[in-house]
PDB file of N, CA and C in Angstrom:
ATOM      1  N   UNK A   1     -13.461   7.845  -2.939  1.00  0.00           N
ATOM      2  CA  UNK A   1     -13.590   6.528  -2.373  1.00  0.00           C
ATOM      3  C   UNK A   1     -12.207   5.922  -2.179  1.00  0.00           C
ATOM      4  N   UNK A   2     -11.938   5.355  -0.927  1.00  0.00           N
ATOM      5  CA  UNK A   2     -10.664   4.597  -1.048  1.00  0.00           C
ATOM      6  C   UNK A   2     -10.723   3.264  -1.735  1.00  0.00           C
ATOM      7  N   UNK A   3      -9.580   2.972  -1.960  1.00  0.00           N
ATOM      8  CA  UNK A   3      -9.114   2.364  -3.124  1.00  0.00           C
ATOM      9  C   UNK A   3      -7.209   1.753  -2.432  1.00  0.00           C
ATOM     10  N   UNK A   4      -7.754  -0.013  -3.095  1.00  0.00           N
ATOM     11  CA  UNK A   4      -6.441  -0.616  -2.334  1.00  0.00           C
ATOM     12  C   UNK A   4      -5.844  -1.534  -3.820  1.00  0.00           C
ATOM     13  N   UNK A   5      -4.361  -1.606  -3.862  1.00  0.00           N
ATOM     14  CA  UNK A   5      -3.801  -2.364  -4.916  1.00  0.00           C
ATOM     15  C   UNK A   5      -2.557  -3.379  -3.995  1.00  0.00           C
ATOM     16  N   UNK A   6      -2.927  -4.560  -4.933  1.00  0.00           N
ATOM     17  CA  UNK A   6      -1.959  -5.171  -4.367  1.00  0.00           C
ATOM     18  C   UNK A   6      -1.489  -5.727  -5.514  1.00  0.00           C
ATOM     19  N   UNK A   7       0.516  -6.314  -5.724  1.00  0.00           N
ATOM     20  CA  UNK A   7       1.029  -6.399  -6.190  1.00  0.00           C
ATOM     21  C   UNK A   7       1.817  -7.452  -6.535  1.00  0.00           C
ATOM     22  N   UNK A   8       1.889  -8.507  -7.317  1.00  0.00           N
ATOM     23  CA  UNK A   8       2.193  -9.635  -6.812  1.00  0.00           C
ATOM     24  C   UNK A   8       3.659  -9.500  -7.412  1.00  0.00           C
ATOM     25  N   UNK A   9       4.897  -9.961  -7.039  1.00  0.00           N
ATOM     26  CA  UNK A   9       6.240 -10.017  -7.723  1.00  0.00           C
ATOM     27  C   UNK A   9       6.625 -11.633  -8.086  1.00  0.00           C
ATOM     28  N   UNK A  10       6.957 -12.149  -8.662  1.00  0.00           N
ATOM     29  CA  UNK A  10       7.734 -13.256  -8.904  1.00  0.00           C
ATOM     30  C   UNK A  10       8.993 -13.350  -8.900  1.00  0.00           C
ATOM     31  N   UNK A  11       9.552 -14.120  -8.463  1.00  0.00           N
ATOM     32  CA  UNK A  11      11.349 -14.395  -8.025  1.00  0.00           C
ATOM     33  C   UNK A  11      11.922 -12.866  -7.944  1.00  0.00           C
ATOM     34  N   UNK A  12      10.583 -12.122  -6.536  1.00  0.00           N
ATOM     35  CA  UNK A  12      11.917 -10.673  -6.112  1.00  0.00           C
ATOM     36  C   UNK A  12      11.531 -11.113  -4.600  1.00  0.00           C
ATOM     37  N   UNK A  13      12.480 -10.420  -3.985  1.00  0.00           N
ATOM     38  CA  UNK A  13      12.892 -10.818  -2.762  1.00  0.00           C
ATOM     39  C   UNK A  13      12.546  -9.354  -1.294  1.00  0.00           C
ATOM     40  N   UNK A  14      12.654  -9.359  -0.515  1.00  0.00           N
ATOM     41  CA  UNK A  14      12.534  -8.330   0.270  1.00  0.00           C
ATOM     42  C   UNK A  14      14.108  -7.181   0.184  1.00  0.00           C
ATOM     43  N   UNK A  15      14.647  -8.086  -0.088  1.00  0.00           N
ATOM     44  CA  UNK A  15      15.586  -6.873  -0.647  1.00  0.00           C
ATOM     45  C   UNK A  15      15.390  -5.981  -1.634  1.00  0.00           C
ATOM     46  N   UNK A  16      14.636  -6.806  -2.701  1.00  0.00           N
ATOM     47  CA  UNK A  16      13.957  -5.946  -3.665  1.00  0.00           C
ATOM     48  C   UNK A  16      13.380  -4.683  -3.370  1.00  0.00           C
ATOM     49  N   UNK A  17      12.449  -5.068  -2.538  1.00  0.00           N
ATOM     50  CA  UNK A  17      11.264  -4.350  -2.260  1.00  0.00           C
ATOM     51  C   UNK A  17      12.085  -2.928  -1.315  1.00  0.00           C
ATOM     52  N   UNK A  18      13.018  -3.481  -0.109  1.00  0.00           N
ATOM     53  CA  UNK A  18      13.533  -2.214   0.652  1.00  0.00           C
ATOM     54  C   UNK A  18      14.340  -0.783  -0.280  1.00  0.00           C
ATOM     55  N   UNK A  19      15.421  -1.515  -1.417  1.00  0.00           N
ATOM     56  CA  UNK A  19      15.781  -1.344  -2.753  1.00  0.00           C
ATOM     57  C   UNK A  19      14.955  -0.310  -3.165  1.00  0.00           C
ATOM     58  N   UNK A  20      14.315  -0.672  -3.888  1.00  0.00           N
ATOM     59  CA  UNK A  20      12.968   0.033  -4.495  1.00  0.00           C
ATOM     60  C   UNK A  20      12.243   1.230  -3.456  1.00  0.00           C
ATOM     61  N   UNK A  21      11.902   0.703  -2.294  1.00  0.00           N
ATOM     62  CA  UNK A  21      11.537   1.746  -1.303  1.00  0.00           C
ATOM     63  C   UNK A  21      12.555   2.799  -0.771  1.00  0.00           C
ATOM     64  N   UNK A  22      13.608   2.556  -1.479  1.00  0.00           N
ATOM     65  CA  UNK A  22      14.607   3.749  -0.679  1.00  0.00           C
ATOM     66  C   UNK A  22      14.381   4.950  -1.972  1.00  0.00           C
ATOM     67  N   UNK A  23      13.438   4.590  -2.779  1.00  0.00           N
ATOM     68  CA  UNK A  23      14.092   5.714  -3.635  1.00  0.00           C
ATOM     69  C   UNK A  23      12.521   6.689  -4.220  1.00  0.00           C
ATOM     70  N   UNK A  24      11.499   5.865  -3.139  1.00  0.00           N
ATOM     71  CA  UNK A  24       9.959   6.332  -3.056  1.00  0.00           C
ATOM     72  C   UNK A  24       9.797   6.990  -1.897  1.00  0.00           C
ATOM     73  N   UNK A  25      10.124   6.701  -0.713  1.00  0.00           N
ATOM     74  CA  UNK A  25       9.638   6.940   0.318  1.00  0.00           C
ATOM     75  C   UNK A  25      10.531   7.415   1.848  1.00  0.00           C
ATOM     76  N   UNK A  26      11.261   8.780   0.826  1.00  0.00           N
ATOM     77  CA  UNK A  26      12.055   9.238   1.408  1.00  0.00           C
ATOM     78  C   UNK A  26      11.387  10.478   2.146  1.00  0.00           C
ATOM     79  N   UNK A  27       9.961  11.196   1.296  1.00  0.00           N
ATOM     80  CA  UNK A  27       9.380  12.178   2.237  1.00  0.00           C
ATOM     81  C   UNK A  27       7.781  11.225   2.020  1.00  0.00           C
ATOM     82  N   UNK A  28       7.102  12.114   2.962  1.00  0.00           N
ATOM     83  CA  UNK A  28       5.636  11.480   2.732  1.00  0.00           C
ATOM     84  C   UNK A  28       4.959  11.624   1.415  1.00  0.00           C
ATOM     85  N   UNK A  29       4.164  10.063   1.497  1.00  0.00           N
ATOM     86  CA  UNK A  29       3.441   9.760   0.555  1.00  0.00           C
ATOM     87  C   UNK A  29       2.167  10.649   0.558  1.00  0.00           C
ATOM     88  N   UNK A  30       0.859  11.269  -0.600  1.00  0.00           N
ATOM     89  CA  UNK A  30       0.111  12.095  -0.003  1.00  0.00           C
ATOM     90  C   UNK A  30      -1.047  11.192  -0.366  1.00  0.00           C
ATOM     91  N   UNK A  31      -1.679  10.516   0.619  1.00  0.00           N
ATOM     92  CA  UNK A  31      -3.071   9.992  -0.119  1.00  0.00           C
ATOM     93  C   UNK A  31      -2.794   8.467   0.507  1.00  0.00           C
ATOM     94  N   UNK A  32      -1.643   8.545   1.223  1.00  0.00           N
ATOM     95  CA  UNK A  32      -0.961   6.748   1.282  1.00  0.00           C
ATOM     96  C   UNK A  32      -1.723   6.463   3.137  1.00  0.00           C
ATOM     97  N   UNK A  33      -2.986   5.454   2.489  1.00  0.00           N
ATOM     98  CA  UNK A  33      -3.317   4.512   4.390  1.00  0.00           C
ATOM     99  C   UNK A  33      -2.176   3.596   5.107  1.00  0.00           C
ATOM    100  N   UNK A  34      -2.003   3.264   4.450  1.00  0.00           N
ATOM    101  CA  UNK A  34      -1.176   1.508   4.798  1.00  0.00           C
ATOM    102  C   UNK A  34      -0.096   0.774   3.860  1.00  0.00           C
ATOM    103  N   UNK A  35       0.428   0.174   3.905  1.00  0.00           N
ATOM    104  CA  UNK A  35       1.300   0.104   3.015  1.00  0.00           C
ATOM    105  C   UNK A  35       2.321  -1.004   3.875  1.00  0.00           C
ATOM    106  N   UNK A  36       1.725  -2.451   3.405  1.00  0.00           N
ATOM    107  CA  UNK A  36       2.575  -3.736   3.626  1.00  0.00           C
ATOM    108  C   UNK A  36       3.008  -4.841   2.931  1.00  0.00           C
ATOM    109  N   UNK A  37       4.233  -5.125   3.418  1.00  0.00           N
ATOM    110  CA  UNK A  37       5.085  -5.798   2.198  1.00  0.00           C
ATOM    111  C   UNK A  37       5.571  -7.016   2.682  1.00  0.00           C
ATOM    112  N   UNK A  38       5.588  -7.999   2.060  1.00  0.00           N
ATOM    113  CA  UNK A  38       6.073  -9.618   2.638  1.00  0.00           C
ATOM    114  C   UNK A  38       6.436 -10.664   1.640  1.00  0.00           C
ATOM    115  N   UNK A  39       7.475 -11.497   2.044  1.00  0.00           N
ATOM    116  CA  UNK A  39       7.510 -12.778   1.096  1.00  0.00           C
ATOM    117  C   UNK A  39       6.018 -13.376   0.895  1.00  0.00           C
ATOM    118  N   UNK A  40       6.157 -13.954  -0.027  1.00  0.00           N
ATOM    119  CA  UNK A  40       4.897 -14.857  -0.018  1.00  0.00           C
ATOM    120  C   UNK A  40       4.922 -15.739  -1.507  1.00  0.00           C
ATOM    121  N   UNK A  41       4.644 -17.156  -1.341  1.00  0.00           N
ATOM    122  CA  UNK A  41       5.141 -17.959  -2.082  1.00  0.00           C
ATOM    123  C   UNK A  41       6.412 -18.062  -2.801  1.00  0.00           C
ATOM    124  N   UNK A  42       6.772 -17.915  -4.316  1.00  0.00           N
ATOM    125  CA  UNK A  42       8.150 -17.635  -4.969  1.00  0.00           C
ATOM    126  C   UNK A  42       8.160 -16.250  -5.419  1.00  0.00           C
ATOM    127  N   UNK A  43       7.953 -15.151  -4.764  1.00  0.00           N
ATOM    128  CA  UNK A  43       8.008 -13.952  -4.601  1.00  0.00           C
ATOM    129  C   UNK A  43       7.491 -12.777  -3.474  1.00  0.00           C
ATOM    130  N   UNK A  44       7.391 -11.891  -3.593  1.00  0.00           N
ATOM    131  CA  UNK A  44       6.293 -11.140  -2.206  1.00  0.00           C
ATOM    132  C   UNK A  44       5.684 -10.394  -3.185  1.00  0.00           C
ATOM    133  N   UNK A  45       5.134 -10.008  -2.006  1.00  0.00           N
ATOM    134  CA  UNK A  45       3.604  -8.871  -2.331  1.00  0.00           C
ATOM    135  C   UNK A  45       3.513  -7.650  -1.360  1.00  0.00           C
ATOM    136  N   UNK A  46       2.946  -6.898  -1.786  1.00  0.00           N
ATOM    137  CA  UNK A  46       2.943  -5.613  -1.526  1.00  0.00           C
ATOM    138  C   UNK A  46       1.389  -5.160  -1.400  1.00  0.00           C
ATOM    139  N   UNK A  47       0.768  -4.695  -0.396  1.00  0.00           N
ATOM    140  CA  UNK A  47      -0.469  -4.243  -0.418  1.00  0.00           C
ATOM    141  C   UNK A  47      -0.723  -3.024  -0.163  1.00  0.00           C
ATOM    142  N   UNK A  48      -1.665  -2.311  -0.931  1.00  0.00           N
ATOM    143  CA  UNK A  48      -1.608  -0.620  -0.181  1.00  0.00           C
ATOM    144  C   UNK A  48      -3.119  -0.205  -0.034  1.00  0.00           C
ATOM    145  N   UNK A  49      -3.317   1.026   0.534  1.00  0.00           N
ATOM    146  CA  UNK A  49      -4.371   1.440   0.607  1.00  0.00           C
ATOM    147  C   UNK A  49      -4.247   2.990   0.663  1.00  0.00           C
ATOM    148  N   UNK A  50      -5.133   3.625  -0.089  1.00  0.00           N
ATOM    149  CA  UNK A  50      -5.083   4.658  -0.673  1.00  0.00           C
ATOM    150  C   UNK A  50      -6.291   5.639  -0.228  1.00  0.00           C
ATOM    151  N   UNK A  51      -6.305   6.800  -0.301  1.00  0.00           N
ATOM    152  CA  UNK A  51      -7.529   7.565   0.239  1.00  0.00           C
ATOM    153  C   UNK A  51      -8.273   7.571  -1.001  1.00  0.00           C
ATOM    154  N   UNK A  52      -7.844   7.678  -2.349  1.00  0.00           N
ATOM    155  CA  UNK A  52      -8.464   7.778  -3.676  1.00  0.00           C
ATOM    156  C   UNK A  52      -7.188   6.574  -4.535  1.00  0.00           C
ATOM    157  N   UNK A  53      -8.319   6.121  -5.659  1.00  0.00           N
ATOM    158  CA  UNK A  53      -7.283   6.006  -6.909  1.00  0.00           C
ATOM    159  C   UNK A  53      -6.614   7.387  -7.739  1.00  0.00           C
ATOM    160  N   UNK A  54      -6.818   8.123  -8.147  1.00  0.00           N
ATOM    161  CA  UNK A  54      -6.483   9.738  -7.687  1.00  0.00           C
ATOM    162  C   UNK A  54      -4.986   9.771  -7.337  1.00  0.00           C
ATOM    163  N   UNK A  55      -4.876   9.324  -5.920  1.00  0.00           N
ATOM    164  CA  UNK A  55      -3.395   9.300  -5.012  1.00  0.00           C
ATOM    165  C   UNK A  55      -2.673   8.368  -5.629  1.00  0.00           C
ATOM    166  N   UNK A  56      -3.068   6.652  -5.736  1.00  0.00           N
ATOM    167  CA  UNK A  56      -2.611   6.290  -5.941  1.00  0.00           C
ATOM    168  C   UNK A  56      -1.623   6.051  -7.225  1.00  0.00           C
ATOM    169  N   UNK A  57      -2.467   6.648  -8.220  1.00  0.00           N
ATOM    170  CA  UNK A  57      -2.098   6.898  -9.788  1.00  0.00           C
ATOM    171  C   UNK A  57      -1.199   8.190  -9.945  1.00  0.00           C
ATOM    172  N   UNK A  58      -1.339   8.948  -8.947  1.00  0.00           N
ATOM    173  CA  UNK A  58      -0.552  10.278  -8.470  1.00  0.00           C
ATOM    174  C   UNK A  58       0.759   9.503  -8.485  1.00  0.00           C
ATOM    175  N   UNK A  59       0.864   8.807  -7.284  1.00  0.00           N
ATOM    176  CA  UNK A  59       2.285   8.123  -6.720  1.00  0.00           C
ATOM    177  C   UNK A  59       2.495   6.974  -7.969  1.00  0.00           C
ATOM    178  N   UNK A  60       1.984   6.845  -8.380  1.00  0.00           N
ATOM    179  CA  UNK A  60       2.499   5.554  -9.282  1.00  0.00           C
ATOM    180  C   UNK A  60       3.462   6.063 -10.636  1.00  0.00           C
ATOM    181  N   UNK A  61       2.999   7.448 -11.170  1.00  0.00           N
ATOM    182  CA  UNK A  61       3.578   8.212 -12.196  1.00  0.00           C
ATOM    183  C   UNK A  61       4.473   8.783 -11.424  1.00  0.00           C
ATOM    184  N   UNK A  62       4.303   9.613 -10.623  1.00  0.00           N
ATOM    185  CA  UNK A  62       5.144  10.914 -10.094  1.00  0.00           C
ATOM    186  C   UNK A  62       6.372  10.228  -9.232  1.00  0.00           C
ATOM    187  N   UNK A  63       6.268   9.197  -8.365  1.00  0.00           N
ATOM    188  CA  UNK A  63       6.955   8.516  -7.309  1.00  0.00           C
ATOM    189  C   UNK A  63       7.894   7.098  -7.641  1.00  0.00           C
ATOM    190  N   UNK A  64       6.839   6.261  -8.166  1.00  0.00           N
ATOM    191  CA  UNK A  64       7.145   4.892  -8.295  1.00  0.00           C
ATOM    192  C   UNK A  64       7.781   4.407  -9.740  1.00  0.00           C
ATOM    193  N   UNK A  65       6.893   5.140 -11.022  1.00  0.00           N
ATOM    194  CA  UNK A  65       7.910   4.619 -12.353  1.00  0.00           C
ATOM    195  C   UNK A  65       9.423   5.610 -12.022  1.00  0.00           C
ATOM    196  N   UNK A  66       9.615   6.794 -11.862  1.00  0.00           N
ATOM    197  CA  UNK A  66      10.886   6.914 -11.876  1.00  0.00           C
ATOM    198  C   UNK A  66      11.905   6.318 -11.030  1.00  0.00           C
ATOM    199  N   UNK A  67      11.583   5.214 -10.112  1.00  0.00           N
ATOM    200  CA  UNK A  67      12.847   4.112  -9.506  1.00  0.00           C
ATOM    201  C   UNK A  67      12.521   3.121 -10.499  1.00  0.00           C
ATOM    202  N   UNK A  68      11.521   2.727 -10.942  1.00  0.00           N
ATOM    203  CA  UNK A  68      11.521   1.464 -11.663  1.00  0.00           C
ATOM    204  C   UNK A  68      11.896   1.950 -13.145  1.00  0.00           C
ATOM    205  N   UNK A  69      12.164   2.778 -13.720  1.00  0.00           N
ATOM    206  CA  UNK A  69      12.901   3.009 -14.783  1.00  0.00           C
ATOM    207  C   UNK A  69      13.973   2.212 -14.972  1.00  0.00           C
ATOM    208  N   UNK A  70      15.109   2.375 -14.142  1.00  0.00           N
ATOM    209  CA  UNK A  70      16.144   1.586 -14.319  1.00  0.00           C
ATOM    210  C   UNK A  70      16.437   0.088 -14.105  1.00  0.00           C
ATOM    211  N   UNK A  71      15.519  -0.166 -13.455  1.00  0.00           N
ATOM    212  CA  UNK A  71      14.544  -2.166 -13.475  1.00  0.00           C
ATOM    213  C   UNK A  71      14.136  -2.197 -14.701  1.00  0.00           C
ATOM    214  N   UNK A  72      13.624  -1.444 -15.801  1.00  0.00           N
ATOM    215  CA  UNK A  72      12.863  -1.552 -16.499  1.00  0.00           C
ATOM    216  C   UNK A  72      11.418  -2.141 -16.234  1.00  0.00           C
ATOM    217  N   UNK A  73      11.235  -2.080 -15.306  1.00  0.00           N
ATOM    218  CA  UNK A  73       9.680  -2.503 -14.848  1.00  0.00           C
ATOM    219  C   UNK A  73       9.534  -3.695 -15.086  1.00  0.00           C
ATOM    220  N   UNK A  74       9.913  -4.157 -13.770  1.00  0.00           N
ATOM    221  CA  UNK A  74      10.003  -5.852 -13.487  1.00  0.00           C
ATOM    222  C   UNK A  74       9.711  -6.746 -13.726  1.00  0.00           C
ATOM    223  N   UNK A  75       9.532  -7.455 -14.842  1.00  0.00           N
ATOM    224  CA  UNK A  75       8.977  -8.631 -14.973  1.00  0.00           C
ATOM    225  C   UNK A  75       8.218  -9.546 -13.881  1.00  0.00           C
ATOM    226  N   UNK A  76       6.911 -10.071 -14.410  1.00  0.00           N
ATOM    227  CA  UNK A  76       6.616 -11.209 -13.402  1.00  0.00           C
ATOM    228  C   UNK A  76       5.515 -10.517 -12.390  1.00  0.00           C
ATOM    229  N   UNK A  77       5.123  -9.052 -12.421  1.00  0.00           N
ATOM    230  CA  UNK A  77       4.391  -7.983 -11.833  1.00  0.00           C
ATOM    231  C   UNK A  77       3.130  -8.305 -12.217  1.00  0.00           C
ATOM    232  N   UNK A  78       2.371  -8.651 -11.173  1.00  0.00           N
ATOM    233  CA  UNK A  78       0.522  -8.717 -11.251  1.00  0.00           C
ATOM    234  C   UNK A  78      -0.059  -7.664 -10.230  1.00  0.00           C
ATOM    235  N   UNK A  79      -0.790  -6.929 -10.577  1.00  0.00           N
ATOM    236  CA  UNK A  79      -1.611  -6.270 -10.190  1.00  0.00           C
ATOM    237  C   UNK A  79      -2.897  -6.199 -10.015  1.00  0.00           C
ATOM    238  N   UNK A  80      -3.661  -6.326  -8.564  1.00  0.00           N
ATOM    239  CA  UNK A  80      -4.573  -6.144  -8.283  1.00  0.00           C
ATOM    240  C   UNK A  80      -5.376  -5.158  -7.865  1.00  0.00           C
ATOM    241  N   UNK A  81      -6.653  -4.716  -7.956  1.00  0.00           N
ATOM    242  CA  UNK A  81      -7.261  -3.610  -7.257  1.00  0.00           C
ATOM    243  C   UNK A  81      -8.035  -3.646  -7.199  1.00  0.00           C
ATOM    244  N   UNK A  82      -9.368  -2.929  -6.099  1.00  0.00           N
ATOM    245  CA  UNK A  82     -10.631  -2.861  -6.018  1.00  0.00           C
ATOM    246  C   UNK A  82     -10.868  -1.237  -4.995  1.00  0.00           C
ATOM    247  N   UNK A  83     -12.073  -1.040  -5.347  1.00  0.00           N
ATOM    248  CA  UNK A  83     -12.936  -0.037  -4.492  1.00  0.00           C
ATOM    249  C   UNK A  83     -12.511  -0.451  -2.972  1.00  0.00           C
ATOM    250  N   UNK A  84     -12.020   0.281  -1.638  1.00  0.00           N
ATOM    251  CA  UNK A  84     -12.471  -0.222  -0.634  1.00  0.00           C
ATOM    252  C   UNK A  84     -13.881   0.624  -0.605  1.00  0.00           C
ATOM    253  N   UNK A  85     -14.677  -1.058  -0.057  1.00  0.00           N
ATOM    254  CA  UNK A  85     -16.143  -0.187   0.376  1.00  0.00           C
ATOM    255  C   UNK A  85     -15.661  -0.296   1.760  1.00  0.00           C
ATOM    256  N   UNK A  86     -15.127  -0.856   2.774  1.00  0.00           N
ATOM    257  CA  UNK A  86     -14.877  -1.372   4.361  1.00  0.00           C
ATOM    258  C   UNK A  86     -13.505  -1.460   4.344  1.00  0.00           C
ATOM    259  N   UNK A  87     -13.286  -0.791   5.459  1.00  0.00           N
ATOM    260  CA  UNK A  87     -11.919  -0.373   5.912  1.00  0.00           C
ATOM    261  C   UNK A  87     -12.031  -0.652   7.600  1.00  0.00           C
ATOM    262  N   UNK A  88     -11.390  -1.421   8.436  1.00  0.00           N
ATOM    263  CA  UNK A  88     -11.843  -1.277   9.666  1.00  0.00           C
ATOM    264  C   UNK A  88     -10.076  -1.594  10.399  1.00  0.00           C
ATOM    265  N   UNK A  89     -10.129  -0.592  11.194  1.00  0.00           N
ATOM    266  CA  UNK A  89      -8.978  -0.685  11.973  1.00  0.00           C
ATOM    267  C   UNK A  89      -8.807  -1.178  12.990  1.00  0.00           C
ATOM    268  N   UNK A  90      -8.172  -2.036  13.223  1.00  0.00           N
ATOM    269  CA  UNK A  90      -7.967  -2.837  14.839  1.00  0.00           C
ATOM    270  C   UNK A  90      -7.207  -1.554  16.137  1.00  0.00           C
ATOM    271  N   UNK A  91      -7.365  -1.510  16.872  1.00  0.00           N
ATOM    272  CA  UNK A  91      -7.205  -1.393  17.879  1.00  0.00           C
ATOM    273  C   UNK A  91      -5.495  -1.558  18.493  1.00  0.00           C
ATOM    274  N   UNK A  92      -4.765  -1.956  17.729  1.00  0.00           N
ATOM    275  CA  UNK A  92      -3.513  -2.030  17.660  1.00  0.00           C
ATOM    276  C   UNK A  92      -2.631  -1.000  17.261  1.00  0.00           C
ATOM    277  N   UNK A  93      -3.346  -0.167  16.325  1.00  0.00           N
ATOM    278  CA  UNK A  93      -3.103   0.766  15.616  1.00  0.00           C
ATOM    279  C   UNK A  93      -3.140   1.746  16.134  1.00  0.00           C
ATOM    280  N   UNK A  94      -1.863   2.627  16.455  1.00  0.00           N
ATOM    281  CA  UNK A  94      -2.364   4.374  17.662  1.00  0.00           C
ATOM    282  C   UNK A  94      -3.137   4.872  17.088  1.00  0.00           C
ATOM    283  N   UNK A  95      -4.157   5.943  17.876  1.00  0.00           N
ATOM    284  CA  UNK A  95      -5.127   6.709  17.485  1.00  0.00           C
ATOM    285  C   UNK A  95      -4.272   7.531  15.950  1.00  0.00           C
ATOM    286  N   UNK A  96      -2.994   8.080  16.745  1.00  0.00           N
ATOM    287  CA  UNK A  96      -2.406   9.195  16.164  1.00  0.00           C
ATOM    288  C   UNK A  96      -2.687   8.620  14.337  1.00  0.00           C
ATOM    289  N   UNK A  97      -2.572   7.210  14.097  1.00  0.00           N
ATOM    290  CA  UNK A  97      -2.645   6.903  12.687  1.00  0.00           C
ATOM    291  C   UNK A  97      -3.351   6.707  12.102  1.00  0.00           C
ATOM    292  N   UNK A  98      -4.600   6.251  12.770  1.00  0.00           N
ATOM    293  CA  UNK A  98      -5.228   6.327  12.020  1.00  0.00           C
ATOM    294  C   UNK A  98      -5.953   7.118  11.556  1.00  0.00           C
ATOM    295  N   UNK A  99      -6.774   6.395   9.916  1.00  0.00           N
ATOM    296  CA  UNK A  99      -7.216   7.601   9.040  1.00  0.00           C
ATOM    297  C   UNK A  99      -8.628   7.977   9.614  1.00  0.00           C
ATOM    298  N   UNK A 100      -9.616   8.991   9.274  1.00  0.00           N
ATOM    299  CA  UNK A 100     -10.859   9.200   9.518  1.00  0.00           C
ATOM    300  C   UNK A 100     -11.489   8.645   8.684  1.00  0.00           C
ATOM    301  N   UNK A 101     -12.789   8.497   9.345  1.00  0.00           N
ATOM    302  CA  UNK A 101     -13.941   8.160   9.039  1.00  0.00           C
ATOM    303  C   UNK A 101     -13.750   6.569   8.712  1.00  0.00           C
ATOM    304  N   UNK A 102     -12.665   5.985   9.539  1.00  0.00           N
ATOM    305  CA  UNK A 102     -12.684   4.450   8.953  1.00  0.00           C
ATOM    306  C   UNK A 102     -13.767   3.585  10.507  1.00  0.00           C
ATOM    307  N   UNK A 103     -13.855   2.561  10.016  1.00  0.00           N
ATOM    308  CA  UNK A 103     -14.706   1.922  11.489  1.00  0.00           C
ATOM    309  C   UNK A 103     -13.245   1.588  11.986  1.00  0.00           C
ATOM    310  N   UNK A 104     -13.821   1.171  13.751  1.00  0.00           N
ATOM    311  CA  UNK A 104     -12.679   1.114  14.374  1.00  0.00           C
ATOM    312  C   UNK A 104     -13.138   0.075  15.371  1.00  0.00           C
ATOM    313  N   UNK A 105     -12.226  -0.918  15.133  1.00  0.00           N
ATOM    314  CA  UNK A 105     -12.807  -2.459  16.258  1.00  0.00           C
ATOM    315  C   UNK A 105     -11.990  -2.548  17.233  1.00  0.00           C
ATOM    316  N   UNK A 106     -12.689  -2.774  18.055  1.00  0.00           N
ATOM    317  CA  UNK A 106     -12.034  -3.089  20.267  1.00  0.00           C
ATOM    318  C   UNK A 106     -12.735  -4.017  20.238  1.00  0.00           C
ATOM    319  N   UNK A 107     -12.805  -4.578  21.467  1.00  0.00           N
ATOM    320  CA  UNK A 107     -13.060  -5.848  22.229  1.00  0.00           C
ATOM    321  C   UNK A 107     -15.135  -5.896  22.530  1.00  0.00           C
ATOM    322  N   UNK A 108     -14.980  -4.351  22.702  1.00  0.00           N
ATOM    323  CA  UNK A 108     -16.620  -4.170  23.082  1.00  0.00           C
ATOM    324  C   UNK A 108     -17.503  -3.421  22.319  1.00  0.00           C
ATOM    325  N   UNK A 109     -16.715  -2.357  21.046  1.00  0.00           N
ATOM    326  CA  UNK A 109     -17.471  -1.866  20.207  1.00  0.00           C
ATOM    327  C   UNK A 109     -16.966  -1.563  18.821  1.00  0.00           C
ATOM    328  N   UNK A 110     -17.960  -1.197  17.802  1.00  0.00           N
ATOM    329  CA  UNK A 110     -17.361  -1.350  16.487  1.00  0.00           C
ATOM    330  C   UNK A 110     -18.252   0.072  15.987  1.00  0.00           C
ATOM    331  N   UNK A 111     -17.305   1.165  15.770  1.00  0.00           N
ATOM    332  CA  UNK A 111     -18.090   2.662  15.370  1.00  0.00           C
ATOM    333  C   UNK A 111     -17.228   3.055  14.645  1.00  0.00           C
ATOM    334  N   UNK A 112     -18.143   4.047  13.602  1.00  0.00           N
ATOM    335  CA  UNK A 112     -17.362   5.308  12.621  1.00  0.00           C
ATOM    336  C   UNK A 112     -16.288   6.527  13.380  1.00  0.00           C
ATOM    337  N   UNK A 113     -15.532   6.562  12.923  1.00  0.00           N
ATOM    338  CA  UNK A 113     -14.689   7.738  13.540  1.00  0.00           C
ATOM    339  C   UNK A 113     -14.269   8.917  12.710  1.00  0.00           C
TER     340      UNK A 113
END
């Protein structure tokens, strides 16, 4: 089942976040849908989406604590997560990316792919 976490930071910045991403996501992620990052209030957030929790717990040990080792694992870090039951992709998105079997919304129809 896919599975999405989002991340809340307090007083870190998008520099943070690029920082941090230079030292994850230098080859492909395996299991990784989406993956967006933004200021938001007195910190940003980070949202992902995952093909399994599986992947994501994969990348979180194997990928993500060894850059945050030397942060010591950031203070001020909230974490959210749930089951995706609905996943639906806009139409904005090239075919080439997107994942299967997600629904897929246009202007005139809304189907499984």
């Amino acid at each position: 089942m896919r599975y999405a976490a989002t991340v809340a930071f307090e007083d870190r910045t998008m520099d943070d976040y690029w920082r941090f991403r230079q030292g994850y996501a230098d080859e492909a992620i395996d299991g990784l849908i989406l993956q967006v990052g933004g200021t938001a209030d007195a910190g940003m957030r980070i949202i992902s989406i995952w093909e399994s929790k599986a992947d994501h717990d994969h990348f979180i040990t194997e990928r993500l604590h060894p850059v945050l080792q030397p942060a010591r694992h950031p203070n001020g870090m909230t974490v959210t997560d749930f089951a995706v039951d609905n996943l639906i992709i806009g139409p904005a998105m090239p075919q080439a990316h997107r994942p299967t079997n997600t629904a897929i919304q246009d202007k005139n129809r809304r189907s499984a792919t």
